[in-house]
Protein backbone atom coordinates (compact mmCIF):
# COMPACT_ATOMS: atom_id res chain seq x y z
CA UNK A 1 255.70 113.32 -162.23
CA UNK A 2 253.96 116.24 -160.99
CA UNK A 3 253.70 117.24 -158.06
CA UNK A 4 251.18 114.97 -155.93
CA UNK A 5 250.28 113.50 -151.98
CA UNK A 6 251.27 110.60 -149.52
CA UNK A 7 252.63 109.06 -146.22
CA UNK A 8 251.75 105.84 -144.51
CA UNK A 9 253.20 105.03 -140.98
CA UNK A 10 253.87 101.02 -140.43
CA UNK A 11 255.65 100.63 -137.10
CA UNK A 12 258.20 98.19 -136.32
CA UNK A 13 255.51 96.71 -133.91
CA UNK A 14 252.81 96.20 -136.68
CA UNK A 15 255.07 95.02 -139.43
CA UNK A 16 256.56 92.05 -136.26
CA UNK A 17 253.31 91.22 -135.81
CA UNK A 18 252.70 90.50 -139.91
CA UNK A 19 253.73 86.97 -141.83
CA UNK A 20 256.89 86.72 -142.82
CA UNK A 21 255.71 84.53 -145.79
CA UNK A 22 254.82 85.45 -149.12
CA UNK A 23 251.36 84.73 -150.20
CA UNK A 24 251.05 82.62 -153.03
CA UNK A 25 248.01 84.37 -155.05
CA UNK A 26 247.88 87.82 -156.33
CA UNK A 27 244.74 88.57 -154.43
CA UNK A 28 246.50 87.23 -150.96
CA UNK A 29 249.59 89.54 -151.63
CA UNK A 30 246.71 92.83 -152.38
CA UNK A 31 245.40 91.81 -149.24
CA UNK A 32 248.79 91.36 -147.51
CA UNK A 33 249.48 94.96 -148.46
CA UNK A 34 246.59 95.90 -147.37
CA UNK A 35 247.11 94.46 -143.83
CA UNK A 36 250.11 96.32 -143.40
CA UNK A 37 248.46 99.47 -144.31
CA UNK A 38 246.01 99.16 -142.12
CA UNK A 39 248.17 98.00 -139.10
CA UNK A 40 250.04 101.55 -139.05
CA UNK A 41 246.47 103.37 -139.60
CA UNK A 42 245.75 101.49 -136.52
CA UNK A 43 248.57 102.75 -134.42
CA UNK A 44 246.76 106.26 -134.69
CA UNK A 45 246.20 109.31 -137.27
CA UNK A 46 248.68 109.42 -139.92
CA UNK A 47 249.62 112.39 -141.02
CA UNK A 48 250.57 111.97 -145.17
CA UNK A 49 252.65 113.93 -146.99
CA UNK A 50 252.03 115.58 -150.31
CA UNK A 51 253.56 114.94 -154.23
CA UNK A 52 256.48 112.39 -154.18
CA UNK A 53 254.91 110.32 -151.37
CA UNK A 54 252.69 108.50 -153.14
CA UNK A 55 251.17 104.86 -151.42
CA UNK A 56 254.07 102.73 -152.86
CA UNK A 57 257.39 104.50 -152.08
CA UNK A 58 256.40 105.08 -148.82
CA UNK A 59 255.39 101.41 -148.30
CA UNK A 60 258.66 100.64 -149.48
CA UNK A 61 260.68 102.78 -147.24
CA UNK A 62 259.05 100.88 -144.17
CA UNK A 63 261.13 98.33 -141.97
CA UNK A 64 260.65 94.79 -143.12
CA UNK A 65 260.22 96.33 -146.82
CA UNK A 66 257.44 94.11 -147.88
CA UNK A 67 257.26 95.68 -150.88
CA UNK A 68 260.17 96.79 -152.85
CA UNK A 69 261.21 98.71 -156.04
CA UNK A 70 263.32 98.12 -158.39
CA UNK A 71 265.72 96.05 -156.59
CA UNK A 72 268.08 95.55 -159.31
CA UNK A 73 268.66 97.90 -161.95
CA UNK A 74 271.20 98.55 -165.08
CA UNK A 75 272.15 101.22 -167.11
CA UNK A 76 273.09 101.18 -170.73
CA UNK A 77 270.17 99.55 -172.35
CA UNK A 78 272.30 98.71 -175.59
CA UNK A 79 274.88 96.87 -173.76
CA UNK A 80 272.60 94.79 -171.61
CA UNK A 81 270.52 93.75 -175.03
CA UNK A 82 273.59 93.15 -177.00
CA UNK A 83 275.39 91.15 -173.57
CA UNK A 84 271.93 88.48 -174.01
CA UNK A 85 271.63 88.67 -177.99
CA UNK A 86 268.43 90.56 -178.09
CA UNK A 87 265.91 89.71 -181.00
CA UNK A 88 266.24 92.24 -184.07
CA UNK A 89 262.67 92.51 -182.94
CA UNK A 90 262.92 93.96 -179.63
CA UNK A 91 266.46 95.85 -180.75
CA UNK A 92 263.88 97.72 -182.90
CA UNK A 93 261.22 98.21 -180.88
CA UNK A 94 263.62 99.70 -177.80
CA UNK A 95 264.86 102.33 -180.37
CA UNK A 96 261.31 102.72 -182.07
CA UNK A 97 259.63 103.30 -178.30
CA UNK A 98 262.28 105.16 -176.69
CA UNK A 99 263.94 107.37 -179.05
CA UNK A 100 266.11 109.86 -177.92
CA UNK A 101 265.69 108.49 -174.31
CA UNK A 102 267.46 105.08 -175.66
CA UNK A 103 270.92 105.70 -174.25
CA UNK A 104 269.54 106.98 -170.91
CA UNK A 105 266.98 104.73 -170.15
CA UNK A 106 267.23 101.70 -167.28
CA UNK A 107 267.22 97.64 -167.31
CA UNK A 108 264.72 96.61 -164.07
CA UNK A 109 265.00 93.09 -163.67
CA UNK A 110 262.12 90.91 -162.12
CA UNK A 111 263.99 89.75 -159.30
CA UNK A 112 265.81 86.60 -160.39
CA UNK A 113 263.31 85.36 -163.03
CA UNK A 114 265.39 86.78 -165.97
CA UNK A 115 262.50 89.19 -167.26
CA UNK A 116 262.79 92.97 -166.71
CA UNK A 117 261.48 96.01 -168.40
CA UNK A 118 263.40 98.91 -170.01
CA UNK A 119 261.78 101.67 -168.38
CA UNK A 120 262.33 105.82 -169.05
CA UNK A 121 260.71 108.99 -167.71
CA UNK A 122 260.10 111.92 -169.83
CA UNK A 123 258.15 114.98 -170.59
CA UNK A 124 256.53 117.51 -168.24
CA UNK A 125 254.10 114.83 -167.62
CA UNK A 126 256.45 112.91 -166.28
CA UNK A 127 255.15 109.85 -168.39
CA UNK A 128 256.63 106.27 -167.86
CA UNK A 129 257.59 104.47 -170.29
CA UNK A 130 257.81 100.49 -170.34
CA UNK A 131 258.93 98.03 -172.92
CA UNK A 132 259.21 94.34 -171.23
CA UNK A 133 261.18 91.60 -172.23
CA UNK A 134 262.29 87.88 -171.12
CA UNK A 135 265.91 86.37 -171.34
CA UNK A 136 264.34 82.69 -171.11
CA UNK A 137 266.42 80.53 -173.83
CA UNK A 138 269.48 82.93 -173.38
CA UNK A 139 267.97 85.28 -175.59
CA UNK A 140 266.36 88.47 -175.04
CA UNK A 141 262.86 88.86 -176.77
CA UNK A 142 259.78 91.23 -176.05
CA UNK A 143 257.03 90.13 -174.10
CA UNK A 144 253.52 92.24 -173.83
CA UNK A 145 252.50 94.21 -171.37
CA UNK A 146 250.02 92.91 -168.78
CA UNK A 147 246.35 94.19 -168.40
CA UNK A 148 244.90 96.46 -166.04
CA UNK A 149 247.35 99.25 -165.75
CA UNK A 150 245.60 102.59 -165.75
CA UNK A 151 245.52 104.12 -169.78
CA UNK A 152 245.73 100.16 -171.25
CA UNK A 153 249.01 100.27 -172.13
CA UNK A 154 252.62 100.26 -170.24
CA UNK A 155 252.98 103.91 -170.47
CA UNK A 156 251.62 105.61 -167.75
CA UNK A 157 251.93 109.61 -166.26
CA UNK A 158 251.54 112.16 -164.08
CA UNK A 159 249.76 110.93 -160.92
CA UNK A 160 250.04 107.64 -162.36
CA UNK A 161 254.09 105.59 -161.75
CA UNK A 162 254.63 102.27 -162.45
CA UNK A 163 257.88 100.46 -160.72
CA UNK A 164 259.43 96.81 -160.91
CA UNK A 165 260.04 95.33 -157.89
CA UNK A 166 259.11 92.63 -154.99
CA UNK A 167 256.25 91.89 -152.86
CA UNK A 168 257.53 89.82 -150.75
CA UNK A 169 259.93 87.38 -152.83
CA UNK A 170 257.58 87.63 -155.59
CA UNK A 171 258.52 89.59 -158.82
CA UNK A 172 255.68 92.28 -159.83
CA UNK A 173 254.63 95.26 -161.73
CA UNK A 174 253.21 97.72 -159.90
CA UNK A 175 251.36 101.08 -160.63
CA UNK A 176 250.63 103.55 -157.99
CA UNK A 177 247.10 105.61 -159.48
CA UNK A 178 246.51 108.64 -157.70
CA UNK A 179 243.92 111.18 -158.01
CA UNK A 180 244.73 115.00 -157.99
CA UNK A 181 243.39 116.38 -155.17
CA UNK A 182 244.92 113.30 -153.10
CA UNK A 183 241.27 111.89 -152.23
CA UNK A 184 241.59 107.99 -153.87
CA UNK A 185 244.28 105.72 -154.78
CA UNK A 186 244.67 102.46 -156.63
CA UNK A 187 247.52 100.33 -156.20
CA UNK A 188 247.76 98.03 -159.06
CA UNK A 189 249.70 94.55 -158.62
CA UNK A 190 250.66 91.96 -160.98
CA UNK A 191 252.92 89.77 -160.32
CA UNK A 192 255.64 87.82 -162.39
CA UNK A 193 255.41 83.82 -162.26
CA UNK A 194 256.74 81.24 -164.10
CA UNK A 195 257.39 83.49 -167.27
CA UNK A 196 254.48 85.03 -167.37
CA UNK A 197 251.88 87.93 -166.00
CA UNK A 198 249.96 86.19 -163.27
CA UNK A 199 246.57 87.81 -162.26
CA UNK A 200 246.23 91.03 -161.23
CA UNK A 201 244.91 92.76 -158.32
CA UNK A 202 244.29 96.21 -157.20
CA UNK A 203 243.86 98.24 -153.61
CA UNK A 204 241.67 101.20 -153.74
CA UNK A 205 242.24 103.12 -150.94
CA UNK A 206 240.01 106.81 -150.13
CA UNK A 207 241.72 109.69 -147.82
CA UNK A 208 240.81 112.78 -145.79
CA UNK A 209 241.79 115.93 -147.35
CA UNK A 210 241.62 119.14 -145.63
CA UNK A 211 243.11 122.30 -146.55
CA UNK A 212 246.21 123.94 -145.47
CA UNK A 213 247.81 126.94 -146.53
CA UNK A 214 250.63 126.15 -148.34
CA UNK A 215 251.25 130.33 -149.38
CA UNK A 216 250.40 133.15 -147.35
CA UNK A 217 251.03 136.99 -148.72
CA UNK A 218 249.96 139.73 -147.66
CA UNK A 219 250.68 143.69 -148.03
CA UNK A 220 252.16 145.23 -145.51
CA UNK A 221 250.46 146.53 -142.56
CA UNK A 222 247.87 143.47 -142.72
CA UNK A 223 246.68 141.14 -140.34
CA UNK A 224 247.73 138.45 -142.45
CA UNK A 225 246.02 135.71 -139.37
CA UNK A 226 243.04 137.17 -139.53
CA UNK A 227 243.12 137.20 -143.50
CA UNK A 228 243.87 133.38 -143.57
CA UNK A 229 241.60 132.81 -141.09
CA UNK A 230 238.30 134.46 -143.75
CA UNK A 231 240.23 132.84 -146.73
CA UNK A 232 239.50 129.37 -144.69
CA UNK A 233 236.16 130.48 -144.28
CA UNK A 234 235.62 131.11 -147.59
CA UNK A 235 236.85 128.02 -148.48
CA UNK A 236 235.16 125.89 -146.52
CA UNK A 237 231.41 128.22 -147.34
CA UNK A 238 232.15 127.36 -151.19
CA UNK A 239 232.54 123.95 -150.41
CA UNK A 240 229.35 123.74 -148.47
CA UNK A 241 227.46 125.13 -151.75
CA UNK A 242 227.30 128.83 -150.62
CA UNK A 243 224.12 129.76 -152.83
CA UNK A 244 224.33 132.59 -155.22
CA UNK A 245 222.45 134.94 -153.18
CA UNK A 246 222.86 133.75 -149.64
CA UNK A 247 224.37 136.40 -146.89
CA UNK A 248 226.55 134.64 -144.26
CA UNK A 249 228.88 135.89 -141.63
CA UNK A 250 231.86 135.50 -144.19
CA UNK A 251 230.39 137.56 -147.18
CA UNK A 252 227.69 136.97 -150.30
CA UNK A 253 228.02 136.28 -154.15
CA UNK A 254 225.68 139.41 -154.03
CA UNK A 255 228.14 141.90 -154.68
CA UNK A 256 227.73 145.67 -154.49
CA UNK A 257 227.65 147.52 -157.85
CA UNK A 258 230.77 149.73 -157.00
CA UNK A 259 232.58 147.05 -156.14
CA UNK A 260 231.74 144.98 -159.62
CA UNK A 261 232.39 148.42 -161.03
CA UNK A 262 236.16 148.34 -159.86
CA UNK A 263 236.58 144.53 -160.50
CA UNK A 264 235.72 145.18 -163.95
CA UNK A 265 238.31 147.75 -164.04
CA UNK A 266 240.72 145.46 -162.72
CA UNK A 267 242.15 142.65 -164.93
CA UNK A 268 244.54 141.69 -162.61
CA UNK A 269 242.40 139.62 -160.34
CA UNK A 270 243.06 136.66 -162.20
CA UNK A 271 246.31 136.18 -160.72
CA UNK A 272 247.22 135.64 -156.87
CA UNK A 273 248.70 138.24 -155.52
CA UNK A 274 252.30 137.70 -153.86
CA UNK A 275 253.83 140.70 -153.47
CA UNK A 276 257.11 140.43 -154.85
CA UNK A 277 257.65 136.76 -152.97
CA UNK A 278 258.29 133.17 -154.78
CA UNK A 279 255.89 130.67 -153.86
CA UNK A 280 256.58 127.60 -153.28
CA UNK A 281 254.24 126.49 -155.74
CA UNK A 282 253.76 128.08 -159.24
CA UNK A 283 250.17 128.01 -159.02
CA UNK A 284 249.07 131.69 -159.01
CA UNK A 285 246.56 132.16 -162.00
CA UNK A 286 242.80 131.17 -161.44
CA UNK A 287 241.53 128.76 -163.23
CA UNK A 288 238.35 130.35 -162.91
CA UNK A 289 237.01 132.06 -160.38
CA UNK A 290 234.29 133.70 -158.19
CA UNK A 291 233.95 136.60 -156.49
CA UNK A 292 232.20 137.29 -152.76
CA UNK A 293 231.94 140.60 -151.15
CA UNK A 294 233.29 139.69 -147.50
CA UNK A 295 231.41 140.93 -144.48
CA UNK A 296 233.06 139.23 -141.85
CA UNK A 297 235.94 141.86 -141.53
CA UNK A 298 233.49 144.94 -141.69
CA UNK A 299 235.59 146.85 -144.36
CA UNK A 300 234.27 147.40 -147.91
CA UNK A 301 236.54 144.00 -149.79
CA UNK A 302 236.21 141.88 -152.49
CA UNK A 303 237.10 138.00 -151.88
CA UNK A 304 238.51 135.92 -155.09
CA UNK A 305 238.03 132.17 -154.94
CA UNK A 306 238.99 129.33 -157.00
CA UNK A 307 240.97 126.54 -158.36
CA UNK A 308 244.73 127.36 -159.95
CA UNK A 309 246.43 126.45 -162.73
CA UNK A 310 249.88 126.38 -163.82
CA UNK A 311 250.15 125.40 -167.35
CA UNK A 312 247.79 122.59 -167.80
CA UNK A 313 248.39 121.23 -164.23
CA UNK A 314 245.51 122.18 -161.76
CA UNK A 315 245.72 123.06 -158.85
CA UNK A 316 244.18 120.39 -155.73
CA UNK A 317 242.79 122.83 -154.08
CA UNK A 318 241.93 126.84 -153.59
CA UNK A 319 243.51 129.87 -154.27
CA UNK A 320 242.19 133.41 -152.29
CA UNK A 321 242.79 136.96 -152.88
CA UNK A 322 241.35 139.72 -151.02
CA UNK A 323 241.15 143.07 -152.70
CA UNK A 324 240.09 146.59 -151.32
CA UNK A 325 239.13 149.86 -153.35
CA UNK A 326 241.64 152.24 -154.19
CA UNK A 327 240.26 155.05 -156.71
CA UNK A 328 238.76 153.45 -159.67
CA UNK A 329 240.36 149.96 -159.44
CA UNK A 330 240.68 147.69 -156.48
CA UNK A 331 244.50 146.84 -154.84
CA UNK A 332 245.79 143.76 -153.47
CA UNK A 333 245.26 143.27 -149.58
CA UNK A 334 246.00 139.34 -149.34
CA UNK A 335 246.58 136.24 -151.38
CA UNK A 336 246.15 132.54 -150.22
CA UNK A 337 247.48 129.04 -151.64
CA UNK A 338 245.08 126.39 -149.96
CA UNK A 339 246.09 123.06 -151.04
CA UNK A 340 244.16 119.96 -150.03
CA UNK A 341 246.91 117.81 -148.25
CA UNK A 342 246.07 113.78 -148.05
CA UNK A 343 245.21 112.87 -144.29
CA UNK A 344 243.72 109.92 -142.50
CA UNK A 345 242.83 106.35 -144.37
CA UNK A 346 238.86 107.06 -144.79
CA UNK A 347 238.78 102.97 -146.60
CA UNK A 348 241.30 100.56 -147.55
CA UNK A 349 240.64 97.50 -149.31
CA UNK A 350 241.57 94.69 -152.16
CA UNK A 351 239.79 93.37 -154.92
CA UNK A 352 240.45 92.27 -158.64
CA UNK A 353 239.87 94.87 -161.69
């Protein structure tokens, strides 16, 4: 999955000071988790990371690993259904759901209960597939899918991963919902008991997200600082519902006529200038934009703001380009990637969907 935004310190100290035991109900184990988030929120600002640290690996990686995922894990699917004589039934389905993916997908097993789920990723979603199943009897046969995971069923994608795993020495599903711009995120729960789904339980959890500039080009012979520093300003202006008209010490939506002259001469302002460098993230066309003549650097320049795109994947945040006449069209001064990275725990709590 995509690209997305996460990291959540527990310290050896908070986890020590935690039960060992494993709560008994669904809604005790959301709220254990939520303890433990909380306890290394408490131990000061947290600093989280972006993309592949999303809530649930990172809780995971802690000491004490509360929660863990996929603790046991096979390949070749067709072996492991033929090894515990798999219904025709679920044979089928296994082919039916996962196609081409079949011979590559894995066997997650629910701890020690003898259920597991053949799970695959594919597709530039990154969309997980699930297809469950219990060996109870000796034999292998498809169970459903619980409730409450995020589209209905057990497929889920792009800021949305489901895993198999433990909390604590309990068996569970567990999806990890995340919004784009890194702002919420719902932990989904349910755990595995005596053959069946047991009731679920979510954490919804809200975050900080400022910007930081992720990409930074600029022509040479710029003051690419003081560039970044109006692209923030900009930024931060839009945000703050910078009226159409309105004249502030970074620049107006009232634009000069020769500059909307040259910006209608020049198509290319719907892509971010870079200058001949890679960025680190594709994002470089404009989803839409706006456009602001600056004041705030007393030269005669035209400010582009908005969000990015990259296929149909948006981009959490802003991109900038600053633009200056030259002859009838307008050239490239600077060009700014400002992505909203996830920061401090805003609210944390559980509760049932």
């Amino acid at each position: 999955m995509k690209d997305k935004i996460i990291a959540i310190g527990l310290t050896m100290v908070g986890l020590l000071a935690l039960s060992a035991q494993t709560p008994a109900h669904a809604d005790d184990i959301c709220s254990e988790v939520v303890n433990r988030v909380r306890a290394g929120e408490a131990d000061g600002p947290v600093k989280f990371g972006n993309g592949s640290n999303m809530v649930m690996p990172v809780l995971a990686s802690r000491t004490g690993q509360f929660v863990r995922l996929s603790s046991h894990s096979e390949s070749a699917v067709g072996e492991v259904l033929t090894k515990w004589l798999a219904t025709p039934a679920l044979m089928n389905a296994a082919k039916a759901q996962f196609g081409d993916n079949f011979d590559t997908a894995t066997v997650d097993w629910l701890g020690s209960s003898g259920a597991a789920a053949i799970k695959a990723t594919a597709g530039t979603a990154s969309c997980t597939e699930l297809l469950f199943f219990d060996t109870t009897g000796g034999h292998a046969y498809e169970i459903a899918p619980p409730a409450g995971m995020s589209f209905g069923e057990a497929t889920v994608c792009w800021n949305s991963v489901a895993w198999i795993g433990m909390v604590g020495s309990v068996p569970a599903l567990m999806e990890d919902d995340e919004s784009n711009d890194g702002a919420n995120a719902r932990l989904t729960i349910v755990p595995w008991r005596d053959h069946r789904w047991a009731e679920t339980c979510q954490i919804t959890a809200s975050f900080a997200t400022p910007l930081a500039a992720i990409g930074a080009f600029c022509r040479n012979g710029t003051d690419c600082n003081a560039m970044q520093t109006t692209a923030f300003a900009l930024a931060r202006a839009v945000e703050a519902g910078m009226s159409e008209n309105e004249v502030t010490k970074i620049g107006t939506a009232n634009i000069p006529k020769s500059l909307n002259d040259l910006a209608s001469k020049t198509p290319e302002l719907d892509q971010l200038p870079t200058f001949g460098n890679s960025p680190l993230a594709p994002y470089t066309t404009f989803a839409s934009k706006k456009l602001f003549a600056l004041t705030a650097t007393g030269a005669e320049e035209l400010a582009v703001i908005g969000p990015g795109s990259w296929g149909w994947r948006d981009f959490p945040g802003y991109l900038v380009s600053i633009w200056r006449p030259a002859g009838d069209v307008l050239e490239p001064v600077a060009g700014f990637q400002l992505l909203r990275q996830r920061g401090k725990i805003v609210s944390v709590r559980a509760e049932r969907p």
